[in-house]
PDBML (XML) file of the C-alpha atoms, coordinates in Angstrom:
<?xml version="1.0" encoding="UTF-8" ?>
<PDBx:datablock datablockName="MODEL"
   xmlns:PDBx="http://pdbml.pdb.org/schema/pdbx-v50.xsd"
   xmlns:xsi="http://www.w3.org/2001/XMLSchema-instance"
   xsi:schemaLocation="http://pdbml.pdb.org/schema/pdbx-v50.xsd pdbx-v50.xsd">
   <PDBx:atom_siteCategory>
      <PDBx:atom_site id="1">
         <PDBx:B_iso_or_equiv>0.00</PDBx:B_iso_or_equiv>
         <PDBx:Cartn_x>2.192</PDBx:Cartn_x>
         <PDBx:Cartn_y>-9.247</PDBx:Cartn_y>
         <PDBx:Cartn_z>7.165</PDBx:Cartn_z>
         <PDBx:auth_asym_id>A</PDBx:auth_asym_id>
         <PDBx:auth_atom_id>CA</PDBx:auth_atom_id>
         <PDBx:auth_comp_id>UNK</PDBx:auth_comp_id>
         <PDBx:auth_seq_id>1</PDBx:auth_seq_id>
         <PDBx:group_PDB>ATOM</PDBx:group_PDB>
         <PDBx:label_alt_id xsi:nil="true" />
         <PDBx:label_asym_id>A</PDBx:label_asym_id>
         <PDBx:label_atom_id>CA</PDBx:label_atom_id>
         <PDBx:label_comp_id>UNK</PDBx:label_comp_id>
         <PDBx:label_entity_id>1</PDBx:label_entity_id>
         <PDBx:label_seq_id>1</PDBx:label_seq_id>
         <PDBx:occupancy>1.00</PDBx:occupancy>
         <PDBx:pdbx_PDB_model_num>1</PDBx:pdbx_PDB_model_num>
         <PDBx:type_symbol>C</PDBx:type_symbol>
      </PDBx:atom_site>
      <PDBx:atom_site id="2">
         <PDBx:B_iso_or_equiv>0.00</PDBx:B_iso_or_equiv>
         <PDBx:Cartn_x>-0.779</PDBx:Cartn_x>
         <PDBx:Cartn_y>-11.306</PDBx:Cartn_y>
         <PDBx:Cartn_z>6.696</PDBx:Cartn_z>
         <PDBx:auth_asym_id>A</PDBx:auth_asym_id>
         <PDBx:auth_atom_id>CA</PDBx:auth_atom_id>
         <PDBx:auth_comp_id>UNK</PDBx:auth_comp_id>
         <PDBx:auth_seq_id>2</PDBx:auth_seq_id>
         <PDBx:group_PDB>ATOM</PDBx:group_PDB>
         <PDBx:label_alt_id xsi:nil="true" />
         <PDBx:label_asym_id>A</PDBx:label_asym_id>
         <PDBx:label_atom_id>CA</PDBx:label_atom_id>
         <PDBx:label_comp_id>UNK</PDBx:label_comp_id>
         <PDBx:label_entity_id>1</PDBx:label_entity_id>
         <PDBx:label_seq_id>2</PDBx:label_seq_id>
         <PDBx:occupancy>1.00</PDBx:occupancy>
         <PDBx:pdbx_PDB_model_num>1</PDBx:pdbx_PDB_model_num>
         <PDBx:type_symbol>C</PDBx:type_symbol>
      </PDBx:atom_site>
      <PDBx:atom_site id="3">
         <PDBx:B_iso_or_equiv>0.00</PDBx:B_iso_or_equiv>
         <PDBx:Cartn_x>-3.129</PDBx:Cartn_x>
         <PDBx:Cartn_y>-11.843</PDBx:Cartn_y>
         <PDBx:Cartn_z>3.641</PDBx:Cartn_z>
         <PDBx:auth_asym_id>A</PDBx:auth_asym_id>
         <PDBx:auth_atom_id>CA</PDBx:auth_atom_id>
         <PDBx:auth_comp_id>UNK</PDBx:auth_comp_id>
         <PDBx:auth_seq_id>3</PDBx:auth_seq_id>
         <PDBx:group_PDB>ATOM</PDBx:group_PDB>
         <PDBx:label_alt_id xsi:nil="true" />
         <PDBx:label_asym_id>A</PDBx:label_asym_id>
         <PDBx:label_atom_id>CA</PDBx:label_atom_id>
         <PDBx:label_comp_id>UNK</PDBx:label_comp_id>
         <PDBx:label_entity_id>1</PDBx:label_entity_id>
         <PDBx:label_seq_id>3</PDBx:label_seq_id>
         <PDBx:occupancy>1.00</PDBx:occupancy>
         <PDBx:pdbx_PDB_model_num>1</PDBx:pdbx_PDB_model_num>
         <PDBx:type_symbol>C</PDBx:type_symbol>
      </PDBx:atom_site>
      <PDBx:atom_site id="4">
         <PDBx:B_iso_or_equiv>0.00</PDBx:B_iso_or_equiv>
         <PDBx:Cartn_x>-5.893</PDBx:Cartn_x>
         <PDBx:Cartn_y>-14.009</PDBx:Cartn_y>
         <PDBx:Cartn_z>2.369</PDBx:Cartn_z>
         <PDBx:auth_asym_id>A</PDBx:auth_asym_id>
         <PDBx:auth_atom_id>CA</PDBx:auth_atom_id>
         <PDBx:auth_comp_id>UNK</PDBx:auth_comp_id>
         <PDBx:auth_seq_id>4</PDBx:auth_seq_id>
         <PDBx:group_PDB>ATOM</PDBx:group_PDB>
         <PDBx:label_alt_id xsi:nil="true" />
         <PDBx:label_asym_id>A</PDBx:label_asym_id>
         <PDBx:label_atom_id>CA</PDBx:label_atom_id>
         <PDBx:label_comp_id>UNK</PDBx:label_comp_id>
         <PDBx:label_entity_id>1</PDBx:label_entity_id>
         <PDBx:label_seq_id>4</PDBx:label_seq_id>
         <PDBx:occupancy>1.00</PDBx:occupancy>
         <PDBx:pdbx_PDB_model_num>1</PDBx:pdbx_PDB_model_num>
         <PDBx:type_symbol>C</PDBx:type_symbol>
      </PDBx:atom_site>
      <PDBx:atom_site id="5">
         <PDBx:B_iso_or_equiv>0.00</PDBx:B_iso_or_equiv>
         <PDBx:Cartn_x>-8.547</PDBx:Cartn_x>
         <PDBx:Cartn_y>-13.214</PDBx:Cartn_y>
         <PDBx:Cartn_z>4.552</PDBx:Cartn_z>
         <PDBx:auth_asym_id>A</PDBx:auth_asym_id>
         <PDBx:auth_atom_id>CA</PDBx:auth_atom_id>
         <PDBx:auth_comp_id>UNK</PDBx:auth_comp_id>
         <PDBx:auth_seq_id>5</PDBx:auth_seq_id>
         <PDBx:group_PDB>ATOM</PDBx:group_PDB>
         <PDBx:label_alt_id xsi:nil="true" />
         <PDBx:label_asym_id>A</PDBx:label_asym_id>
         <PDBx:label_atom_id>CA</PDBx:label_atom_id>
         <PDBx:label_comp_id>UNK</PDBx:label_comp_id>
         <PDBx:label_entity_id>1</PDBx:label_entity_id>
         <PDBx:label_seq_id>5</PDBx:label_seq_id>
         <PDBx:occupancy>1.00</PDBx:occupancy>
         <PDBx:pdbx_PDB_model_num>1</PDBx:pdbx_PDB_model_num>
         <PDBx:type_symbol>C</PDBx:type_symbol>
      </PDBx:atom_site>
      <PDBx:atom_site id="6">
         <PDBx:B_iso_or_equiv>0.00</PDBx:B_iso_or_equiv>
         <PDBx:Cartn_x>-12.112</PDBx:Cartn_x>
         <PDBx:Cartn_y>-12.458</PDBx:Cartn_y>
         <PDBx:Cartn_z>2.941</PDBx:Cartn_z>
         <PDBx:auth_asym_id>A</PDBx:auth_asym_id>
         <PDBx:auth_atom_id>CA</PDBx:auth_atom_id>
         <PDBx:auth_comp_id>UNK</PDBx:auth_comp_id>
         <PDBx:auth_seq_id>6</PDBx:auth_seq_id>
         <PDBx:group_PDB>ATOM</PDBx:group_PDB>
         <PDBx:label_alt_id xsi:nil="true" />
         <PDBx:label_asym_id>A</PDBx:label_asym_id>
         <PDBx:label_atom_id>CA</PDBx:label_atom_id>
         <PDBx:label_comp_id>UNK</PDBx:label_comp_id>
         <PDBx:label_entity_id>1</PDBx:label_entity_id>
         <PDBx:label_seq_id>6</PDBx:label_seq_id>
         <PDBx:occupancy>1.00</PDBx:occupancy>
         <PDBx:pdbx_PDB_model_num>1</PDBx:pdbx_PDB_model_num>
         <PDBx:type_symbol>C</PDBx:type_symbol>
      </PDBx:atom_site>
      <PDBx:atom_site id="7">
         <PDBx:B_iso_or_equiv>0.00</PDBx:B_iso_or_equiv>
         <PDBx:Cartn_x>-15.816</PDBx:Cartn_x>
         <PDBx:Cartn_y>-13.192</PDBx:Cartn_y>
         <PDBx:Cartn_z>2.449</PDBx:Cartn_z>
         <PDBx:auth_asym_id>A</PDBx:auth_asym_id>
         <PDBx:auth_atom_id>CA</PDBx:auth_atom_id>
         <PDBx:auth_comp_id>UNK</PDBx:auth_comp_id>
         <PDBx:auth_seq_id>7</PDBx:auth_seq_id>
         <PDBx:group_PDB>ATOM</PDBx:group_PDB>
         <PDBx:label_alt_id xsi:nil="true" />
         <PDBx:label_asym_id>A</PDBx:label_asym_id>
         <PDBx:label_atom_id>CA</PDBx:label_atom_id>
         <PDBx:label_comp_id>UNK</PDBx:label_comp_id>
         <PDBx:label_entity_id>1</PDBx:label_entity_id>
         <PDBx:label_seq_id>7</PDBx:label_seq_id>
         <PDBx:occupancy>1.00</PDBx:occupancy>
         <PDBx:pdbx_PDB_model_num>1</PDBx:pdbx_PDB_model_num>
         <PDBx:type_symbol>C</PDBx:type_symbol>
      </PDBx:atom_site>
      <PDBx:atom_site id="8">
         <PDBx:B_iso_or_equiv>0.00</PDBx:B_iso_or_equiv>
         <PDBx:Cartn_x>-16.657</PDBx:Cartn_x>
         <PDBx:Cartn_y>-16.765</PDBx:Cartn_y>
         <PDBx:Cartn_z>2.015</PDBx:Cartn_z>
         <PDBx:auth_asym_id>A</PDBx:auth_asym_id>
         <PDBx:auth_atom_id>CA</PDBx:auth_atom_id>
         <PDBx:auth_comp_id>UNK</PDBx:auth_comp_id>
         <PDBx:auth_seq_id>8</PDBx:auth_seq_id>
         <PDBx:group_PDB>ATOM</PDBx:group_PDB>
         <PDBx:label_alt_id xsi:nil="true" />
         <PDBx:label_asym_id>A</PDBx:label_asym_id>
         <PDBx:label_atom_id>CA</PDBx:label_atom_id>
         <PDBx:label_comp_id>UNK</PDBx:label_comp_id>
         <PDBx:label_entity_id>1</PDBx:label_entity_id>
         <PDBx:label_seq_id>8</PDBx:label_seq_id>
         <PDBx:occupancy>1.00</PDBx:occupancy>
         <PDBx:pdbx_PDB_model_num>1</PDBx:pdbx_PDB_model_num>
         <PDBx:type_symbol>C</PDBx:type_symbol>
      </PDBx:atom_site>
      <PDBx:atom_site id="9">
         <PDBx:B_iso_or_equiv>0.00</PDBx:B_iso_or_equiv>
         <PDBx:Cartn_x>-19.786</PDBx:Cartn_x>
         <PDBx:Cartn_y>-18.308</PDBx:Cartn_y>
         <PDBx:Cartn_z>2.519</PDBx:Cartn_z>
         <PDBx:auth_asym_id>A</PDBx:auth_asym_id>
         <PDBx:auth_atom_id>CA</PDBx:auth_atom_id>
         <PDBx:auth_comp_id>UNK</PDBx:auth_comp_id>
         <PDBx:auth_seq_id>9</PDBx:auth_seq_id>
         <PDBx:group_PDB>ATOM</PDBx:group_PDB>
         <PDBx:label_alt_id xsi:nil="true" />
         <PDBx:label_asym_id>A</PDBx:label_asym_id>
         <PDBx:label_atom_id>CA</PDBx:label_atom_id>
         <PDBx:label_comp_id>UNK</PDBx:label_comp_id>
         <PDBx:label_entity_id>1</PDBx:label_entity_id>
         <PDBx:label_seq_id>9</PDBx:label_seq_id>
         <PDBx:occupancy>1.00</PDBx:occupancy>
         <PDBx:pdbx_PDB_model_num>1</PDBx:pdbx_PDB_model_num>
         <PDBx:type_symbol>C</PDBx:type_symbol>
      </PDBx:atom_site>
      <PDBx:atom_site id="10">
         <PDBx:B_iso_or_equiv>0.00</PDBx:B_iso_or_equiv>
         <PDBx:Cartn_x>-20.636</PDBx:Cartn_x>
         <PDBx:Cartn_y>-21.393</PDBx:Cartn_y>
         <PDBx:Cartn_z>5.079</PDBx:Cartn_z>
         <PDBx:auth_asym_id>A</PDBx:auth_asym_id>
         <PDBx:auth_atom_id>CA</PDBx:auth_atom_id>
         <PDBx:auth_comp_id>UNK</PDBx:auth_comp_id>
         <PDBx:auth_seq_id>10</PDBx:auth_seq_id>
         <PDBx:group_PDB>ATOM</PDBx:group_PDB>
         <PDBx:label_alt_id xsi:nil="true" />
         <PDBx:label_asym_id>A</PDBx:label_asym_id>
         <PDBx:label_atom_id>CA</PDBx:label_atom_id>
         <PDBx:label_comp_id>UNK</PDBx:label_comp_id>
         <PDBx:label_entity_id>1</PDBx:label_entity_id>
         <PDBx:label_seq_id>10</PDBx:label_seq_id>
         <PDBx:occupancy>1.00</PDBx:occupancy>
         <PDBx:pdbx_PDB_model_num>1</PDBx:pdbx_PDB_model_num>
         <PDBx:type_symbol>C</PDBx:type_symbol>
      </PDBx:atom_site>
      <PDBx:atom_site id="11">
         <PDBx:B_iso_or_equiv>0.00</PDBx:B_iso_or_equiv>
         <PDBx:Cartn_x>-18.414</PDBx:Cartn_x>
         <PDBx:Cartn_y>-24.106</PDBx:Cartn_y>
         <PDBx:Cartn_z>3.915</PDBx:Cartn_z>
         <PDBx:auth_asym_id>A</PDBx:auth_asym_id>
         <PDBx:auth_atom_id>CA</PDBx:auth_atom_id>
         <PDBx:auth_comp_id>UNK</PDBx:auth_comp_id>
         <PDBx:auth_seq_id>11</PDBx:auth_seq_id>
         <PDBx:group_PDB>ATOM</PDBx:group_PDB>
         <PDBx:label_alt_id xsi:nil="true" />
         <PDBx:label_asym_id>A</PDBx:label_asym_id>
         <PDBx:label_atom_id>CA</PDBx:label_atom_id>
         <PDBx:label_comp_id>UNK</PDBx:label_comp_id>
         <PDBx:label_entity_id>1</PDBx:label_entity_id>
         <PDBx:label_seq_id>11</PDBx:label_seq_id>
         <PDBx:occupancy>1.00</PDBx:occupancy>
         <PDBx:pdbx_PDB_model_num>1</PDBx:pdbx_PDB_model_num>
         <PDBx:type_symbol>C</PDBx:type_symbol>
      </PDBx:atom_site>
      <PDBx:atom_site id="12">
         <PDBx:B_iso_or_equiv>0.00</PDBx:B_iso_or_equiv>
         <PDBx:Cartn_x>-16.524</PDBx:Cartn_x>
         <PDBx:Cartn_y>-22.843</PDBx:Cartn_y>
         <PDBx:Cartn_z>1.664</PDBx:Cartn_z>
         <PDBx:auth_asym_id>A</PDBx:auth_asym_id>
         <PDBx:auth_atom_id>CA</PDBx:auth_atom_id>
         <PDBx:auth_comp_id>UNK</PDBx:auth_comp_id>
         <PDBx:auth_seq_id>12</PDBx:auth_seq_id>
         <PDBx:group_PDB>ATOM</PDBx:group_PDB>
         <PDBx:label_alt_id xsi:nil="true" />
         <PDBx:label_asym_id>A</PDBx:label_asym_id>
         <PDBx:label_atom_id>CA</PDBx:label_atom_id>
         <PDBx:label_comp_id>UNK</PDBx:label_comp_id>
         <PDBx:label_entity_id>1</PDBx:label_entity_id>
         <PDBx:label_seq_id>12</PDBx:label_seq_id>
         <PDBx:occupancy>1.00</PDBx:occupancy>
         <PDBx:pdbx_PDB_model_num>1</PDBx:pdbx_PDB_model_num>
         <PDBx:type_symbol>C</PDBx:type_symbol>
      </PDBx:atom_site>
      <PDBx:atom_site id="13">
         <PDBx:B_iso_or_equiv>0.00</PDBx:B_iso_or_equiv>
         <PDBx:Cartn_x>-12.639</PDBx:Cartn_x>
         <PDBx:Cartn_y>-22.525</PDBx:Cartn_y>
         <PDBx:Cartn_z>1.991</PDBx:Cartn_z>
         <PDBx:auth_asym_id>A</PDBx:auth_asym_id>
         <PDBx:auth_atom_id>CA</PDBx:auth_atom_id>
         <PDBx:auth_comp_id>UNK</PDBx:auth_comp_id>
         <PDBx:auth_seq_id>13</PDBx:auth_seq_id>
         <PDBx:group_PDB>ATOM</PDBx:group_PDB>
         <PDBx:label_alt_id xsi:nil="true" />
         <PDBx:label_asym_id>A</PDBx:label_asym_id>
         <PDBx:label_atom_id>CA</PDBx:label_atom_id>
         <PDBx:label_comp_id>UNK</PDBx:label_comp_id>
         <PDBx:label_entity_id>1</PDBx:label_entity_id>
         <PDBx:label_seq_id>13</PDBx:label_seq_id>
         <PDBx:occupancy>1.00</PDBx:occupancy>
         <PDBx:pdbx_PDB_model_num>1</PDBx:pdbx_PDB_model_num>
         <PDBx:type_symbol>C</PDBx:type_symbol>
      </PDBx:atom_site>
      <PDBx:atom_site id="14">
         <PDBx:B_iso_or_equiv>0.00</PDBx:B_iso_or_equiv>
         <PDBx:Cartn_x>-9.516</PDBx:Cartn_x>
         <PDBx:Cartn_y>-19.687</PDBx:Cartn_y>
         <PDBx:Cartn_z>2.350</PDBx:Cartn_z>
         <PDBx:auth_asym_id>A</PDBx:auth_asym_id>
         <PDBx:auth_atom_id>CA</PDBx:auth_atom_id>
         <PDBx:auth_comp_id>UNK</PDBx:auth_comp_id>
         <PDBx:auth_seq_id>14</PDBx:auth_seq_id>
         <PDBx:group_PDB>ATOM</PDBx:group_PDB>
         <PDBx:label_alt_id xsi:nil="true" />
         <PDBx:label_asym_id>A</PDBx:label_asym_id>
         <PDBx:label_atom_id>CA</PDBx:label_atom_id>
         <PDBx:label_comp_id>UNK</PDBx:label_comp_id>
         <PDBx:label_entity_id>1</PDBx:label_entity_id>
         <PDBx:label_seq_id>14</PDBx:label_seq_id>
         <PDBx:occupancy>1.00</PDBx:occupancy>
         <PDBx:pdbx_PDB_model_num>1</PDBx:pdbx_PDB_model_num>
         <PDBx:type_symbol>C</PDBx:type_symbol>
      </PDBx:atom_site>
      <PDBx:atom_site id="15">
         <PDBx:B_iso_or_equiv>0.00</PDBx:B_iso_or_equiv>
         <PDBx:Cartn_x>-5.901</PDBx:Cartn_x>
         <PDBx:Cartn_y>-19.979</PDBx:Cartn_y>
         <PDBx:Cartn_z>3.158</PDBx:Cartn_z>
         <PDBx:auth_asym_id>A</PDBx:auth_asym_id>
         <PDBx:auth_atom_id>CA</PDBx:auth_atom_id>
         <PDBx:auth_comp_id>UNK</PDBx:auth_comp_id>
         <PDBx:auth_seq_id>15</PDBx:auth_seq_id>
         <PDBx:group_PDB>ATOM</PDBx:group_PDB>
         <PDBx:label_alt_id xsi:nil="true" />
         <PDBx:label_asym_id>A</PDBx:label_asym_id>
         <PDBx:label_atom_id>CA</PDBx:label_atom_id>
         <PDBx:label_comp_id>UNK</PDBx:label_comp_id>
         <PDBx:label_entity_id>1</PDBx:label_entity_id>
         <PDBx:label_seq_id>15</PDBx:label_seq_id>
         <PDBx:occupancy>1.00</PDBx:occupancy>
         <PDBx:pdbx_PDB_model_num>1</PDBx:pdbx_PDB_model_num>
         <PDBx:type_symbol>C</PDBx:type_symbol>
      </PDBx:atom_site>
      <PDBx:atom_site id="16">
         <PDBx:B_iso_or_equiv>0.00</PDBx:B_iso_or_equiv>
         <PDBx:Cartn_x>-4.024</PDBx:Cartn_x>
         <PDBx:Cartn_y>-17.319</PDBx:Cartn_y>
         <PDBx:Cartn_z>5.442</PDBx:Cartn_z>
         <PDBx:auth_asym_id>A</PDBx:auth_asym_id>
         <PDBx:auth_atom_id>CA</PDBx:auth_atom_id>
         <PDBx:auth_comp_id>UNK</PDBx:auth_comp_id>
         <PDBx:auth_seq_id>16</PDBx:auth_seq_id>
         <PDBx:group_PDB>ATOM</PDBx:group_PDB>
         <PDBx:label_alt_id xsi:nil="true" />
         <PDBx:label_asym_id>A</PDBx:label_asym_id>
         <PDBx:label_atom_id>CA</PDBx:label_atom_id>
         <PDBx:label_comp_id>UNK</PDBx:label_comp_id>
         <PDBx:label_entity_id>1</PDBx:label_entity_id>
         <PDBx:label_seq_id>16</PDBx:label_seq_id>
         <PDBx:occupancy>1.00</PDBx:occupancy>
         <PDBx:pdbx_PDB_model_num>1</PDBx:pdbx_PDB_model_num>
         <PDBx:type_symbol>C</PDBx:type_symbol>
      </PDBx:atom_site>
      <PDBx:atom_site id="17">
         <PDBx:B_iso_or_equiv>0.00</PDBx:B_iso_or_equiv>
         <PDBx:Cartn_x>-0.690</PDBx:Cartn_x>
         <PDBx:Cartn_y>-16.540</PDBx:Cartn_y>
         <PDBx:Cartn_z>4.604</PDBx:Cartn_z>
         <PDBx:auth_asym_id>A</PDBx:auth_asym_id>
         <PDBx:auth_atom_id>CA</PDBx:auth_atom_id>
         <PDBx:auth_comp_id>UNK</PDBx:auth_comp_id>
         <PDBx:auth_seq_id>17</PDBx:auth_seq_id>
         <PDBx:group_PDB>ATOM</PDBx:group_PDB>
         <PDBx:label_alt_id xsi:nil="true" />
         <PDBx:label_asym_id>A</PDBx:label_asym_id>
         <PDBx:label_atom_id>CA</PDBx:label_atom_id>
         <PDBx:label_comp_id>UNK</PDBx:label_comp_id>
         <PDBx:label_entity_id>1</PDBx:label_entity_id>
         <PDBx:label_seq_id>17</PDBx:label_seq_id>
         <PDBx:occupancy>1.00</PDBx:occupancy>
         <PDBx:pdbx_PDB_model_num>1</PDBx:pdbx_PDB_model_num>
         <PDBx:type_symbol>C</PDBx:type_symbol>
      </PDBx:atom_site>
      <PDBx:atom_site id="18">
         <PDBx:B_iso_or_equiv>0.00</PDBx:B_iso_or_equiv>
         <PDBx:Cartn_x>1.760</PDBx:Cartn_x>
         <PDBx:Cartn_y>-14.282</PDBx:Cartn_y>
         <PDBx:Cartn_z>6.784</PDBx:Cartn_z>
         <PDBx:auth_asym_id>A</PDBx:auth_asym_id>
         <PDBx:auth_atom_id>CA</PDBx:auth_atom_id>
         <PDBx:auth_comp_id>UNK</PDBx:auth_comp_id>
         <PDBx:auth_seq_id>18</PDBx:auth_seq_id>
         <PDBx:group_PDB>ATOM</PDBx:group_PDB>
         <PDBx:label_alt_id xsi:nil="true" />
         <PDBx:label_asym_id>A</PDBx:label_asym_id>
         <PDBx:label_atom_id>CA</PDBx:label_atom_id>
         <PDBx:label_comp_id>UNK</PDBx:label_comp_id>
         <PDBx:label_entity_id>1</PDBx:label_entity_id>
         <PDBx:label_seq_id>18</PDBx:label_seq_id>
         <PDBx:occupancy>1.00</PDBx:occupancy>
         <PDBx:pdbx_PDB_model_num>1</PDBx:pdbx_PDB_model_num>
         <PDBx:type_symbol>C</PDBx:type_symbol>
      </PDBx:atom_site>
      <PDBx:atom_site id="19">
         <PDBx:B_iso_or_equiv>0.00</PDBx:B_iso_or_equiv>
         <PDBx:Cartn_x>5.275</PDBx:Cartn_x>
         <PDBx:Cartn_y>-13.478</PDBx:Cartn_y>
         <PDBx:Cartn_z>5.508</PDBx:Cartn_z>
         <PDBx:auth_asym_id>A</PDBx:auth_asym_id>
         <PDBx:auth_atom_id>CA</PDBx:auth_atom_id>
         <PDBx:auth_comp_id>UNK</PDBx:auth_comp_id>
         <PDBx:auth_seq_id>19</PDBx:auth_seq_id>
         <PDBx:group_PDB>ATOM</PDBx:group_PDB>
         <PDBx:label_alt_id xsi:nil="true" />
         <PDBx:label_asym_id>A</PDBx:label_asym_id>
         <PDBx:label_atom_id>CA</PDBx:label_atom_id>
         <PDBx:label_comp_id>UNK</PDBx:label_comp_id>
         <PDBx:label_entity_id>1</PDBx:label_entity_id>
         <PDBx:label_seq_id>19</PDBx:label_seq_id>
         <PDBx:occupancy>1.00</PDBx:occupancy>
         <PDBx:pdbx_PDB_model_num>1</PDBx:pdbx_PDB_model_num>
         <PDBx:type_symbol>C</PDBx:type_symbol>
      </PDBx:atom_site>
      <PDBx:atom_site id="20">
         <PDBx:B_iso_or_equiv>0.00</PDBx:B_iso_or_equiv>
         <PDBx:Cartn_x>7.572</PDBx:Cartn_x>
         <PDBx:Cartn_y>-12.525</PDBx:Cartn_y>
         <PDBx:Cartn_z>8.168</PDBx:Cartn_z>
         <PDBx:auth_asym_id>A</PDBx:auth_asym_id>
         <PDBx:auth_atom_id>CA</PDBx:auth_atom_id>
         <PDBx:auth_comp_id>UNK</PDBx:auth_comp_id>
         <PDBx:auth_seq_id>20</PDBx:auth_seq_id>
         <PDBx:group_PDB>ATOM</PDBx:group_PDB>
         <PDBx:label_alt_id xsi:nil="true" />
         <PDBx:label_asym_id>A</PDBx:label_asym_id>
         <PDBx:label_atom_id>CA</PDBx:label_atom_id>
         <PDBx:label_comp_id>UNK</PDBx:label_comp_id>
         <PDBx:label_entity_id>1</PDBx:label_entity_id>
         <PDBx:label_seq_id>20</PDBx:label_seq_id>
         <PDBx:occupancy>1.00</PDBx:occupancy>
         <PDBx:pdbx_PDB_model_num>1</PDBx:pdbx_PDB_model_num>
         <PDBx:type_symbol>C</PDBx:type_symbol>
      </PDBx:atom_site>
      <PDBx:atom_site id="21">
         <PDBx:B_iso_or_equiv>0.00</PDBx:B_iso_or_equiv>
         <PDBx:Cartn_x>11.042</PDBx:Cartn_x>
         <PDBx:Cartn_y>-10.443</PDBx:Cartn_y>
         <PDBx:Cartn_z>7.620</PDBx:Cartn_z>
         <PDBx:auth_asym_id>A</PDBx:auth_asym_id>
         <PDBx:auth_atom_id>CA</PDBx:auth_atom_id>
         <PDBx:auth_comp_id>UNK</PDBx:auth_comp_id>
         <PDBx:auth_seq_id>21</PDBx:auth_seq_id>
         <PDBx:group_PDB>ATOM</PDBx:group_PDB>
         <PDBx:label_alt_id xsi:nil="true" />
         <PDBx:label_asym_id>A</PDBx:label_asym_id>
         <PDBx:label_atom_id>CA</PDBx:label_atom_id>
         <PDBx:label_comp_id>UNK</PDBx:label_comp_id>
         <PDBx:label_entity_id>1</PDBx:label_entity_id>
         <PDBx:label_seq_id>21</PDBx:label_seq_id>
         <PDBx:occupancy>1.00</PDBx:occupancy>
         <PDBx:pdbx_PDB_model_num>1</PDBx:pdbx_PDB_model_num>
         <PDBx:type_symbol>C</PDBx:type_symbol>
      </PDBx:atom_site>
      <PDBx:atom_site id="22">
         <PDBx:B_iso_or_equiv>0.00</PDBx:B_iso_or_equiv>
         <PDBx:Cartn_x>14.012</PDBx:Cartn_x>
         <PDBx:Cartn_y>-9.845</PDBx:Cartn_y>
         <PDBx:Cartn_z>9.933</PDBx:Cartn_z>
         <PDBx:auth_asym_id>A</PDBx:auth_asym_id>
         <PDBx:auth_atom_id>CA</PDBx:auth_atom_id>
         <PDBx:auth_comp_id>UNK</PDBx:auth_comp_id>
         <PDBx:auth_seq_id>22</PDBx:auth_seq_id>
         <PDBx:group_PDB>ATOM</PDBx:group_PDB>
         <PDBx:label_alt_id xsi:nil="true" />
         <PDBx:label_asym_id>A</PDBx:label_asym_id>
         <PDBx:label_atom_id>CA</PDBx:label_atom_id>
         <PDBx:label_comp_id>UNK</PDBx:label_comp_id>
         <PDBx:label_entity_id>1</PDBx:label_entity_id>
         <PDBx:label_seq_id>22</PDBx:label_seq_id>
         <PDBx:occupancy>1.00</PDBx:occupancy>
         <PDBx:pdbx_PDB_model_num>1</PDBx:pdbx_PDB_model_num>
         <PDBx:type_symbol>C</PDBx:type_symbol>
      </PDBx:atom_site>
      <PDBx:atom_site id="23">
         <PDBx:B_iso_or_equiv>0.00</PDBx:B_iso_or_equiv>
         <PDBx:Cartn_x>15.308</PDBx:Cartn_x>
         <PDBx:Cartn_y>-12.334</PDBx:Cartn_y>
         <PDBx:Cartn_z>12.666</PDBx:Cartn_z>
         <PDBx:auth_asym_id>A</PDBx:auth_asym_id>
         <PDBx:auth_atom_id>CA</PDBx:auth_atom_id>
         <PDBx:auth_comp_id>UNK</PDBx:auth_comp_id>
         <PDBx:auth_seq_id>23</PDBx:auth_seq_id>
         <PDBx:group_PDB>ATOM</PDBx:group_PDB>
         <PDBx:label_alt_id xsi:nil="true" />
         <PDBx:label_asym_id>A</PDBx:label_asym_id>
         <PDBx:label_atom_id>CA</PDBx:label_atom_id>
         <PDBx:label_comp_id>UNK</PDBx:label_comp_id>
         <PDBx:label_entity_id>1</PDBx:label_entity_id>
         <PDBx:label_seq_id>23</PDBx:label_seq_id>
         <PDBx:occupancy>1.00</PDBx:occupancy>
         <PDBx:pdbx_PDB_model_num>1</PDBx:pdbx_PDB_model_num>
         <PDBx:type_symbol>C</PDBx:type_symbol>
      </PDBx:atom_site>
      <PDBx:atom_site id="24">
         <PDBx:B_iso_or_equiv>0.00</PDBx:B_iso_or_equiv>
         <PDBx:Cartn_x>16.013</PDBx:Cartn_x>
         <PDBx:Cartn_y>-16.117</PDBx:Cartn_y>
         <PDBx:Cartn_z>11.348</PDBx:Cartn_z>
         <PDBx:auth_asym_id>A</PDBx:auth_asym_id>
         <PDBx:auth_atom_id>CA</PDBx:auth_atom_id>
         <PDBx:auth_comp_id>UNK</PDBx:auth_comp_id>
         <PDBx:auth_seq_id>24</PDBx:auth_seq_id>
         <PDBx:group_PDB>ATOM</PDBx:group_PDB>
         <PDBx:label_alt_id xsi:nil="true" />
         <PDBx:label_asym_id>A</PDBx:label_asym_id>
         <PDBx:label_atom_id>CA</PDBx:label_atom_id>
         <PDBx:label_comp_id>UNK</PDBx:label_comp_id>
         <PDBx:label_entity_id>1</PDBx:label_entity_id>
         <PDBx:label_seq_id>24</PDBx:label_seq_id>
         <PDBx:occupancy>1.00</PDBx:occupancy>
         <PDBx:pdbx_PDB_model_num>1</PDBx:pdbx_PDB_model_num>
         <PDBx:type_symbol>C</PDBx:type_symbol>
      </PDBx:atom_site>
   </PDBx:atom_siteCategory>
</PDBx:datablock>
């Protein structure tokens, strides 16, 4: 499941995250 995405203007910054469950 990712997250984080959005609108951001030239420049600018964002950080993705992705949480995975099941398997190791």
């Amino acid at each position: 499941v990712e997250s984080g995405g959005g609108l951001v203007q030239p420049g600018g910054s964002l950080r993705l995250s992705c949480v995975a469950s099941g398997g190791i």
